[in-house]
Protein backbone atom coordinates (compact mmCIF):
# COMPACT_ATOMS: atom_id res chain seq x y z
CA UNK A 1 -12.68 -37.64 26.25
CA UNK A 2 -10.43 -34.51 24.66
CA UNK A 3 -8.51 -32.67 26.34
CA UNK A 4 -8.91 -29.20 27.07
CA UNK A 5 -6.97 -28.12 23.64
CA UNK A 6 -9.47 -30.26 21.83
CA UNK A 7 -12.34 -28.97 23.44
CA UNK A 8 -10.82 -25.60 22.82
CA UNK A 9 -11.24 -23.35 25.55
CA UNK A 10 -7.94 -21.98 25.54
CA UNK A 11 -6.91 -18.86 27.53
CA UNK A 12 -5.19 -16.10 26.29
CA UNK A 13 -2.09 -17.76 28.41
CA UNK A 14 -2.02 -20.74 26.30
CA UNK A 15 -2.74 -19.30 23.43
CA UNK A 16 0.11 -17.09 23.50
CA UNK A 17 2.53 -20.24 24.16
CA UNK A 18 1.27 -22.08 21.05
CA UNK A 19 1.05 -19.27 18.47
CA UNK A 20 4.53 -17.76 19.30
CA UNK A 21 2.95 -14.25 19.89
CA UNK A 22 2.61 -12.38 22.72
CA UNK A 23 -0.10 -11.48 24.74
CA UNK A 24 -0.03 -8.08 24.55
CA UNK A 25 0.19 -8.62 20.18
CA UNK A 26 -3.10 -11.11 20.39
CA UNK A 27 -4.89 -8.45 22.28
CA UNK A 28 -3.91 -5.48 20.40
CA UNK A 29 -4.87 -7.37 16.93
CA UNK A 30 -7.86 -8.66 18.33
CA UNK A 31 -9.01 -5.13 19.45
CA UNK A 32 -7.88 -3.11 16.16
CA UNK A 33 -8.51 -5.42 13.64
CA UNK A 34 -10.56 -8.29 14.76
CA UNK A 35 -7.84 -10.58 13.92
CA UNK A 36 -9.41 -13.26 15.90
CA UNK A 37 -12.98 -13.13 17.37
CA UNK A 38 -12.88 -15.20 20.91
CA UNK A 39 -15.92 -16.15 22.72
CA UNK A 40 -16.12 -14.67 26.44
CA UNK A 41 -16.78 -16.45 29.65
CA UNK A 42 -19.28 -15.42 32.12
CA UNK A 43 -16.94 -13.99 33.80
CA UNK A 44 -15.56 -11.97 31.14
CA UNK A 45 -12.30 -13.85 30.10
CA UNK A 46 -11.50 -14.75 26.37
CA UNK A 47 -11.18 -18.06 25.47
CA UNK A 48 -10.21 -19.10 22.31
CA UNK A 49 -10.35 -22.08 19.78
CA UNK A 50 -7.35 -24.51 17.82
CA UNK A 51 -8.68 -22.38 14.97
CA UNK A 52 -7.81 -19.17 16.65
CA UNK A 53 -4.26 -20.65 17.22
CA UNK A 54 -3.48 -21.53 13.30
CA UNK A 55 -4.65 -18.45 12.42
CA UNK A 56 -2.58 -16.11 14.57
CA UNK A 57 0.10 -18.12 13.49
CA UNK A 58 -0.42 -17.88 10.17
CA UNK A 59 -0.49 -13.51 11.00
CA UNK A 60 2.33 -13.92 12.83
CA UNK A 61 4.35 -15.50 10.00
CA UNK A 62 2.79 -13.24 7.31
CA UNK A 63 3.81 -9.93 9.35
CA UNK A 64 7.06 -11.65 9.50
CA UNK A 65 7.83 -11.94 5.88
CA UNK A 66 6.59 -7.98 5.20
CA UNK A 67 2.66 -8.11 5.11
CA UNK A 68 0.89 -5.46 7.23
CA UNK A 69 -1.27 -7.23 9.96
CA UNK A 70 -3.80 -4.41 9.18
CA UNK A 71 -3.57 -6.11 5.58
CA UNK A 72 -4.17 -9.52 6.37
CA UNK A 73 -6.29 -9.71 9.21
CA UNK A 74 -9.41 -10.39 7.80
CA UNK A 75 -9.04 -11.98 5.04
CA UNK A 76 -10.14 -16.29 5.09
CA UNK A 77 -7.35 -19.04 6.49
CA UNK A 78 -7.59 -19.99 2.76
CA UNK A 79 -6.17 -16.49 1.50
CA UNK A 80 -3.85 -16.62 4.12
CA UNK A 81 -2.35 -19.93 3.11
CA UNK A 82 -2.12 -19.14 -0.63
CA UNK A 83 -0.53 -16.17 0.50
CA UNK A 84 2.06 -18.11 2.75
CA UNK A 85 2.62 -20.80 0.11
CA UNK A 86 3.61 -18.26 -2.49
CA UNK A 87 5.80 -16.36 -0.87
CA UNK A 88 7.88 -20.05 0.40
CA UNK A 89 7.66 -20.34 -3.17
CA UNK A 90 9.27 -17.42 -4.00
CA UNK A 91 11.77 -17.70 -1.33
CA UNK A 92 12.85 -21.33 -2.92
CA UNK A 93 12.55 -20.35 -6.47
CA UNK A 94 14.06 -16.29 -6.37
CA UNK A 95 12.92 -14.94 -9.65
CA UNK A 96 15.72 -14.07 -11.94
CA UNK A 97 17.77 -10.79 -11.29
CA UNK A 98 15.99 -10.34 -8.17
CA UNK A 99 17.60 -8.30 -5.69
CA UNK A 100 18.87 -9.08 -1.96
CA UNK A 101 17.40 -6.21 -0.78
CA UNK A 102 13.95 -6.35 -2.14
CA UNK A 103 13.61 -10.15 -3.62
CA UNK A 104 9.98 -9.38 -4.80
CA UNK A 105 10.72 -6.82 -7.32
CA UNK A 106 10.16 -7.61 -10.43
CA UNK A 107 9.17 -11.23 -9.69
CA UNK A 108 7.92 -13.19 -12.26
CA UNK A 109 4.88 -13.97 -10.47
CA UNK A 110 3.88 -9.88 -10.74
CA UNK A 111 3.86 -10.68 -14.57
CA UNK A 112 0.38 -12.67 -14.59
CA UNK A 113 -1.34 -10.08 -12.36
CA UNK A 114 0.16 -7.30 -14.26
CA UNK A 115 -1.38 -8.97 -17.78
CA UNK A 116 -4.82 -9.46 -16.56
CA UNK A 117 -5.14 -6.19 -15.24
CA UNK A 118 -4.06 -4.60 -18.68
CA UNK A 119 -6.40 -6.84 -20.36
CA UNK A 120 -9.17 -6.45 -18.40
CA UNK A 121 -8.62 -2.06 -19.05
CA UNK A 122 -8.00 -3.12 -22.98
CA UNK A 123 -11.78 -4.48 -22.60
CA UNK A 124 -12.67 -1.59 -20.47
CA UNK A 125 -13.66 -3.79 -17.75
CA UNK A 126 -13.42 -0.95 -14.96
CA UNK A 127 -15.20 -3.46 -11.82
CA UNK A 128 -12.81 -6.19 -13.10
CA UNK A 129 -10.01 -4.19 -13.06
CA UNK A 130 -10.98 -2.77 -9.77
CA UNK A 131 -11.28 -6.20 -7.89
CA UNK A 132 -7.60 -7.16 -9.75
CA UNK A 133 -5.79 -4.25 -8.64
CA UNK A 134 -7.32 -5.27 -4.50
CA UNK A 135 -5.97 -8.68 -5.15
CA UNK A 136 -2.52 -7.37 -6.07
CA UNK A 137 -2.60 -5.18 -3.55
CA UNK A 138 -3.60 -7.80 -0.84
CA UNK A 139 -1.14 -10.63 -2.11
CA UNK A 140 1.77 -8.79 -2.60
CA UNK A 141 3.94 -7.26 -0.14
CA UNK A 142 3.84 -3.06 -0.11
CA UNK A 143 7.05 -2.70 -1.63
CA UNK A 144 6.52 -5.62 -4.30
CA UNK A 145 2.96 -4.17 -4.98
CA UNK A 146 4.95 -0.38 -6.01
CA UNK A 147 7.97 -1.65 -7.90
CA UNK A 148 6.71 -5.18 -9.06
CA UNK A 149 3.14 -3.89 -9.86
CA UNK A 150 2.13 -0.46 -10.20
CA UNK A 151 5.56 1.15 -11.75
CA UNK A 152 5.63 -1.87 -14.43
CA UNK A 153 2.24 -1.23 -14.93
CA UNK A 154 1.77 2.31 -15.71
CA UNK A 155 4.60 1.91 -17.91
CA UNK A 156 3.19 -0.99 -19.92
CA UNK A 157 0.02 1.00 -20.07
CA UNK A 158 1.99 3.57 -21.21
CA UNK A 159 3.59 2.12 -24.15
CA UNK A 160 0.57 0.81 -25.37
CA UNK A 161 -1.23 4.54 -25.67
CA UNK A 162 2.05 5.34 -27.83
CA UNK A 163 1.33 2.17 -29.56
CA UNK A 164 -2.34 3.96 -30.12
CA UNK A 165 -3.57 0.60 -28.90
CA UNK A 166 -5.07 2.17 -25.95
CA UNK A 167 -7.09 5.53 -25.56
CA UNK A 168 -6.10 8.42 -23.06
CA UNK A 169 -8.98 7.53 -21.27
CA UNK A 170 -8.19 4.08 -20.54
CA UNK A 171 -4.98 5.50 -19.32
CA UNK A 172 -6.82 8.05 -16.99
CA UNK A 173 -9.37 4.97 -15.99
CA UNK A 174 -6.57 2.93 -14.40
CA UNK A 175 -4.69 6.33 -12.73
CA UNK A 176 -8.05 6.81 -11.16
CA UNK A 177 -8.35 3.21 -9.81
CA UNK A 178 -5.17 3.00 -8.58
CA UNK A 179 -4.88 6.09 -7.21
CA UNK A 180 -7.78 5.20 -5.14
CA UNK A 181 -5.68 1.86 -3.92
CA UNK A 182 -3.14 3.61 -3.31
CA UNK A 183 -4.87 6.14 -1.06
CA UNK A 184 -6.55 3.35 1.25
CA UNK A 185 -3.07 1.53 1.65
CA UNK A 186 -1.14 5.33 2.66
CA UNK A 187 -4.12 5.54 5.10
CA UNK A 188 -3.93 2.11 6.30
CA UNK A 189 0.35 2.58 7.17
CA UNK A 190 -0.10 6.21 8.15
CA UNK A 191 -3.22 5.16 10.89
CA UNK A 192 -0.56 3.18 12.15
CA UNK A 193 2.70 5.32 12.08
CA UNK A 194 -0.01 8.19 13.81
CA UNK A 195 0.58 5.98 16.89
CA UNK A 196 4.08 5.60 17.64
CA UNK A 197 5.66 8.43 19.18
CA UNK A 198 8.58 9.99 17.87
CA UNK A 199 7.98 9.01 14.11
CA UNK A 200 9.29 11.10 11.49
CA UNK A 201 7.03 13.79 9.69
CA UNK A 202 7.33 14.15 5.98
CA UNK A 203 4.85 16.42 3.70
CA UNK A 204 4.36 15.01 0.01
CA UNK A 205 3.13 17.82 -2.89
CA UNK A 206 3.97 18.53 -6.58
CA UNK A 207 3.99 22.46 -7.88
CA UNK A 208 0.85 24.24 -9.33
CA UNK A 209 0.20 23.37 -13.00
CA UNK A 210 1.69 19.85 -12.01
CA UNK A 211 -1.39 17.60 -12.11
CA UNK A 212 0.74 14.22 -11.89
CA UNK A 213 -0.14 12.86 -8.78
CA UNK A 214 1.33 8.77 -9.48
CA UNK A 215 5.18 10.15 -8.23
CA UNK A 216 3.94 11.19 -4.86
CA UNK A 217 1.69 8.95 -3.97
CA UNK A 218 4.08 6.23 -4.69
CA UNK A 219 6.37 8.42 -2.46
CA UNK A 220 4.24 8.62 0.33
CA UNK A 221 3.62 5.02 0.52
CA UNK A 222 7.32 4.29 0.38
CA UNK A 223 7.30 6.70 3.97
CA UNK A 224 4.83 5.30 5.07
CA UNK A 225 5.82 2.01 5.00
CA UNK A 226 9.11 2.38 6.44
CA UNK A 227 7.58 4.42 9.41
CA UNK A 228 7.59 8.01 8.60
CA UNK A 229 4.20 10.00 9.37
CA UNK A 230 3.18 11.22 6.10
CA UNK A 231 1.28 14.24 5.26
CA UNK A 232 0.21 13.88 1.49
CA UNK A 233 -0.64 17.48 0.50
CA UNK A 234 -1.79 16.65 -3.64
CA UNK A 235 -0.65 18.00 -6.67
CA UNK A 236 -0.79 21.25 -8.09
CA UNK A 237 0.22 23.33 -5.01
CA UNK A 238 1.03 27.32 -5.37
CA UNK A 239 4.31 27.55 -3.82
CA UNK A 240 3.38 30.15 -1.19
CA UNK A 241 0.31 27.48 0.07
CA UNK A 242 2.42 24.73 -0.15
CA UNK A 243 4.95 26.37 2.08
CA UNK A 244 2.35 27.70 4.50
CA UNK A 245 1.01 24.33 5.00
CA UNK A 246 4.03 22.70 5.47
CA UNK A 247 4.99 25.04 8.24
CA UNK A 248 1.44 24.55 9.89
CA UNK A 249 1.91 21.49 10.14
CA UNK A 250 5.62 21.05 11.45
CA UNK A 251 6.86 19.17 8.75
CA UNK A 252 10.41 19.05 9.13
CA UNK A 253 10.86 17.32 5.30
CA UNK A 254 9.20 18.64 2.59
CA UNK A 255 9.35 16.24 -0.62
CA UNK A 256 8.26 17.81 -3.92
CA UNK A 257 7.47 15.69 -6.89
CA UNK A 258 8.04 17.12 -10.73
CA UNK A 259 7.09 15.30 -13.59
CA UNK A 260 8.31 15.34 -17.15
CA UNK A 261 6.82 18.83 -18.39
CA UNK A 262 7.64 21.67 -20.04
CA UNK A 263 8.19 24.89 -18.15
CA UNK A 264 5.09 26.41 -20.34
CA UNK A 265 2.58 23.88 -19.01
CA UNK A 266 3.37 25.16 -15.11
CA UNK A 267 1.74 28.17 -13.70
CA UNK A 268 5.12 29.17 -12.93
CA UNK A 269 8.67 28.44 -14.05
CA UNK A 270 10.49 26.13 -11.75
CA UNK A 271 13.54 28.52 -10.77
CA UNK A 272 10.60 31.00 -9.33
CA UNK A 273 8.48 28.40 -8.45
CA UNK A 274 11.17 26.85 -5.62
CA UNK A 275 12.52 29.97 -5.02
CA UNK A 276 9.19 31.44 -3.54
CA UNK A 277 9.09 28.17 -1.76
CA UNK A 278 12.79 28.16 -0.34
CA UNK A 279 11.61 31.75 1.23
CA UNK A 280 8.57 31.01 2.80
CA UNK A 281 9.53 27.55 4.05
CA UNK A 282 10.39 27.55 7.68
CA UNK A 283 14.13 27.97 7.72
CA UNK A 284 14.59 24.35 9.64
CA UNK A 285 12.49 22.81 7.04
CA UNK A 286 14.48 20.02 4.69
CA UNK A 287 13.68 20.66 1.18
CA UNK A 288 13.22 17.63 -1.26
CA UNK A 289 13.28 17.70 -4.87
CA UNK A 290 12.04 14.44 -6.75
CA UNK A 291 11.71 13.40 -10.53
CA UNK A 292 12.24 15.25 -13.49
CA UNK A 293 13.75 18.48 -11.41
CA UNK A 294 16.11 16.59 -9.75
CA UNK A 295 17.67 15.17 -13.17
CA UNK A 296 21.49 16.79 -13.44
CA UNK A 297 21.08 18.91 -16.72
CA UNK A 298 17.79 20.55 -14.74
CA UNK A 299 19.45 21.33 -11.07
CA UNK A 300 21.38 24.26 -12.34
CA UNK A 301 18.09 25.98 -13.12
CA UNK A 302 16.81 26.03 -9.41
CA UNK A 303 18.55 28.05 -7.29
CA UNK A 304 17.61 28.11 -3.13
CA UNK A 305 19.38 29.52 -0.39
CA UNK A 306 19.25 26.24 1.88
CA UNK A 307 20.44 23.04 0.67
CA UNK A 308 18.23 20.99 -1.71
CA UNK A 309 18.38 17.45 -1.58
CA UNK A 310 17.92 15.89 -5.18
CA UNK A 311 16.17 12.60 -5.82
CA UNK A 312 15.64 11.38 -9.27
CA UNK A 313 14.57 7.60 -8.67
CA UNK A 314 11.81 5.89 -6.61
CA UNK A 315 14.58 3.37 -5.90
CA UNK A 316 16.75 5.87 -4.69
CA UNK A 317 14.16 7.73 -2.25
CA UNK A 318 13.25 4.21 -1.02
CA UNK A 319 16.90 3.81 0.28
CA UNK A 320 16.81 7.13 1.55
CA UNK A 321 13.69 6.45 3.24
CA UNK A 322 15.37 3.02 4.93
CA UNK A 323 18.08 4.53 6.09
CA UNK A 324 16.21 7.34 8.08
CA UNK A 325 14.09 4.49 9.58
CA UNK A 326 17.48 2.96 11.47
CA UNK A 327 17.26 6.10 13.35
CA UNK A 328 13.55 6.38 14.11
């Protein structure tokens, strides 16, 4: 005869004792993201299997190490353990160069994924491509999925258009695939950062004429991630609407990305372009400039009356970005 572990009718009580979780965490992942599926009694109570157990545990471990539960949850205990086993991996074996802070970027493990999603656009494989760039984003951690995956990426890709060994529109065909994983993961984090009280607001746009949206949306996922509540406002914004929208919406940090063009391709030159925005942004509004704007030799061309704050580097926003959070 088992015991009552064996026979697996565990109550929430129990299970909270084995998997190292609390009950409030089992409940709140079983209700948002049917982490776990338990069976109910007649009289209403879960009860829950062995299997249930290892697999909260296995949640609970993954969260640990950076995953997002929301992330995770569904995927099969055999995902999960691959998952787990690579990232021990990692942890024994540190790729070369790696840093303390982020030990994932540039891992040589993003290498692989990064070559069969570049040969699978090189055959124009769009539905292979598309089901490579979900495993990346599932496997890897968010931060190792921006700076090990999609900033080597679209730089590889890159380089081979110069190299003429790609076609613009293989280059547009990945942009558009990854822009749309990158949209489900800000909208996964900012579901999440919508309910915590007291989370810091930030509003993500690049000027009119600026159709390079790959900056910001990086951007906003970097916020999002480390807890802000992002409002992702698109490229190519007049400066007056952008400003408008910003102060419907309360923003109190306003992050504007600029990519490498020349003033002739904008709709407006950038010293006019901010300077509209500095004077219809509400006064308590933080202005950020990112990218090619925020360069030294290009500064002296914008002038505002409050404070910009310049940002050149994704790296250097995300450190920004974590040391906002220790106030949150």
């Amino acid at each position: 005869m088992g015991t009552a572990f064996e026979r697996e009718n565990l109550n929430i009580k129990a299970v909270s004792h084995l998997s190292g979780l609390s009950e409030h965490t089992i409940r709140a992942w079983e209700r948002r993201y049917s982490a776990v599926n338990p069976a109910r009694t007649d009289t209403g109570h879960r009860t829950y299997t062995m299997g249930d157990v290892e697999r909260l545990k296995l949640l609970g471990v993954l969260v640990n190490q950076g995953h997002t539960i929301r992330m995770v949850a569904n995927l099969p205990m055999e995902e999960l353990k691959v998952l787990l086993t690579e990232h021990t991996h990692a942890l024994i074996q540190p790729s070369p160069g790696a840093s303390v802070e982020s030990p994932a970027r540039g891992a040589a493990d993003c290498q692989p994924a990064i070559d069969e999603i570049v040969e699978a656009l090189l055959r124009f494989d769009l539905p292979q491509m598309g089901r490579l760039l979900s495993k990346a984003r599932i496997r890897f951690d968010i931060r190792s999925f921006v700076f090990g995956i999609c900033v080597p990426l679209m730089r590889a890709v890159g380089r081979e258009v110069s190299d003429g060994r790609m076609t613009i529109s293989q280059e547009h065909a990945l942009s558009s695939l990854l822009g749309d994983q990158l949209g489900q993961m800000m909208q996964t984090l900012n579901d999440g950062n919508a309910e915590k009280a007291g989370s810091r607001r930030i509003a993500l746009a690049s000027p009119e004429g600026d159709l390079h949206e790959f900056g910001i949306l990086l951007s906003a996922i970097l916020a999002a991630s480390e807890g802000w509540s992002v409002q992702y406002l698109g490229p190519n914004l007049p400066a007056v609407d952008l400003a408008q929208a910003v102060n419907r919406l309360g923003c109190p940090v306003l992050l504007v990305g600029t990519a490498d063009l020349h003033e002739s391709e904008l709709k407006q030159p950038w010293r006019g372009y901010f300077a509209d925005l500095d004077r219809h942004l509400h006064p308590a509004s933080a202005l950020w400039i990112g990218g090619a704007v925020a360069r030294a030799q290009n500064r002296v061309a914008i002038a505002t009356q409050r404070p910009a704050r310049y940002i050149e580097t994704l790296d250097e926003l995300d450190a920004i970005l974590m040391a906002a959070k220790q106030s949150l």
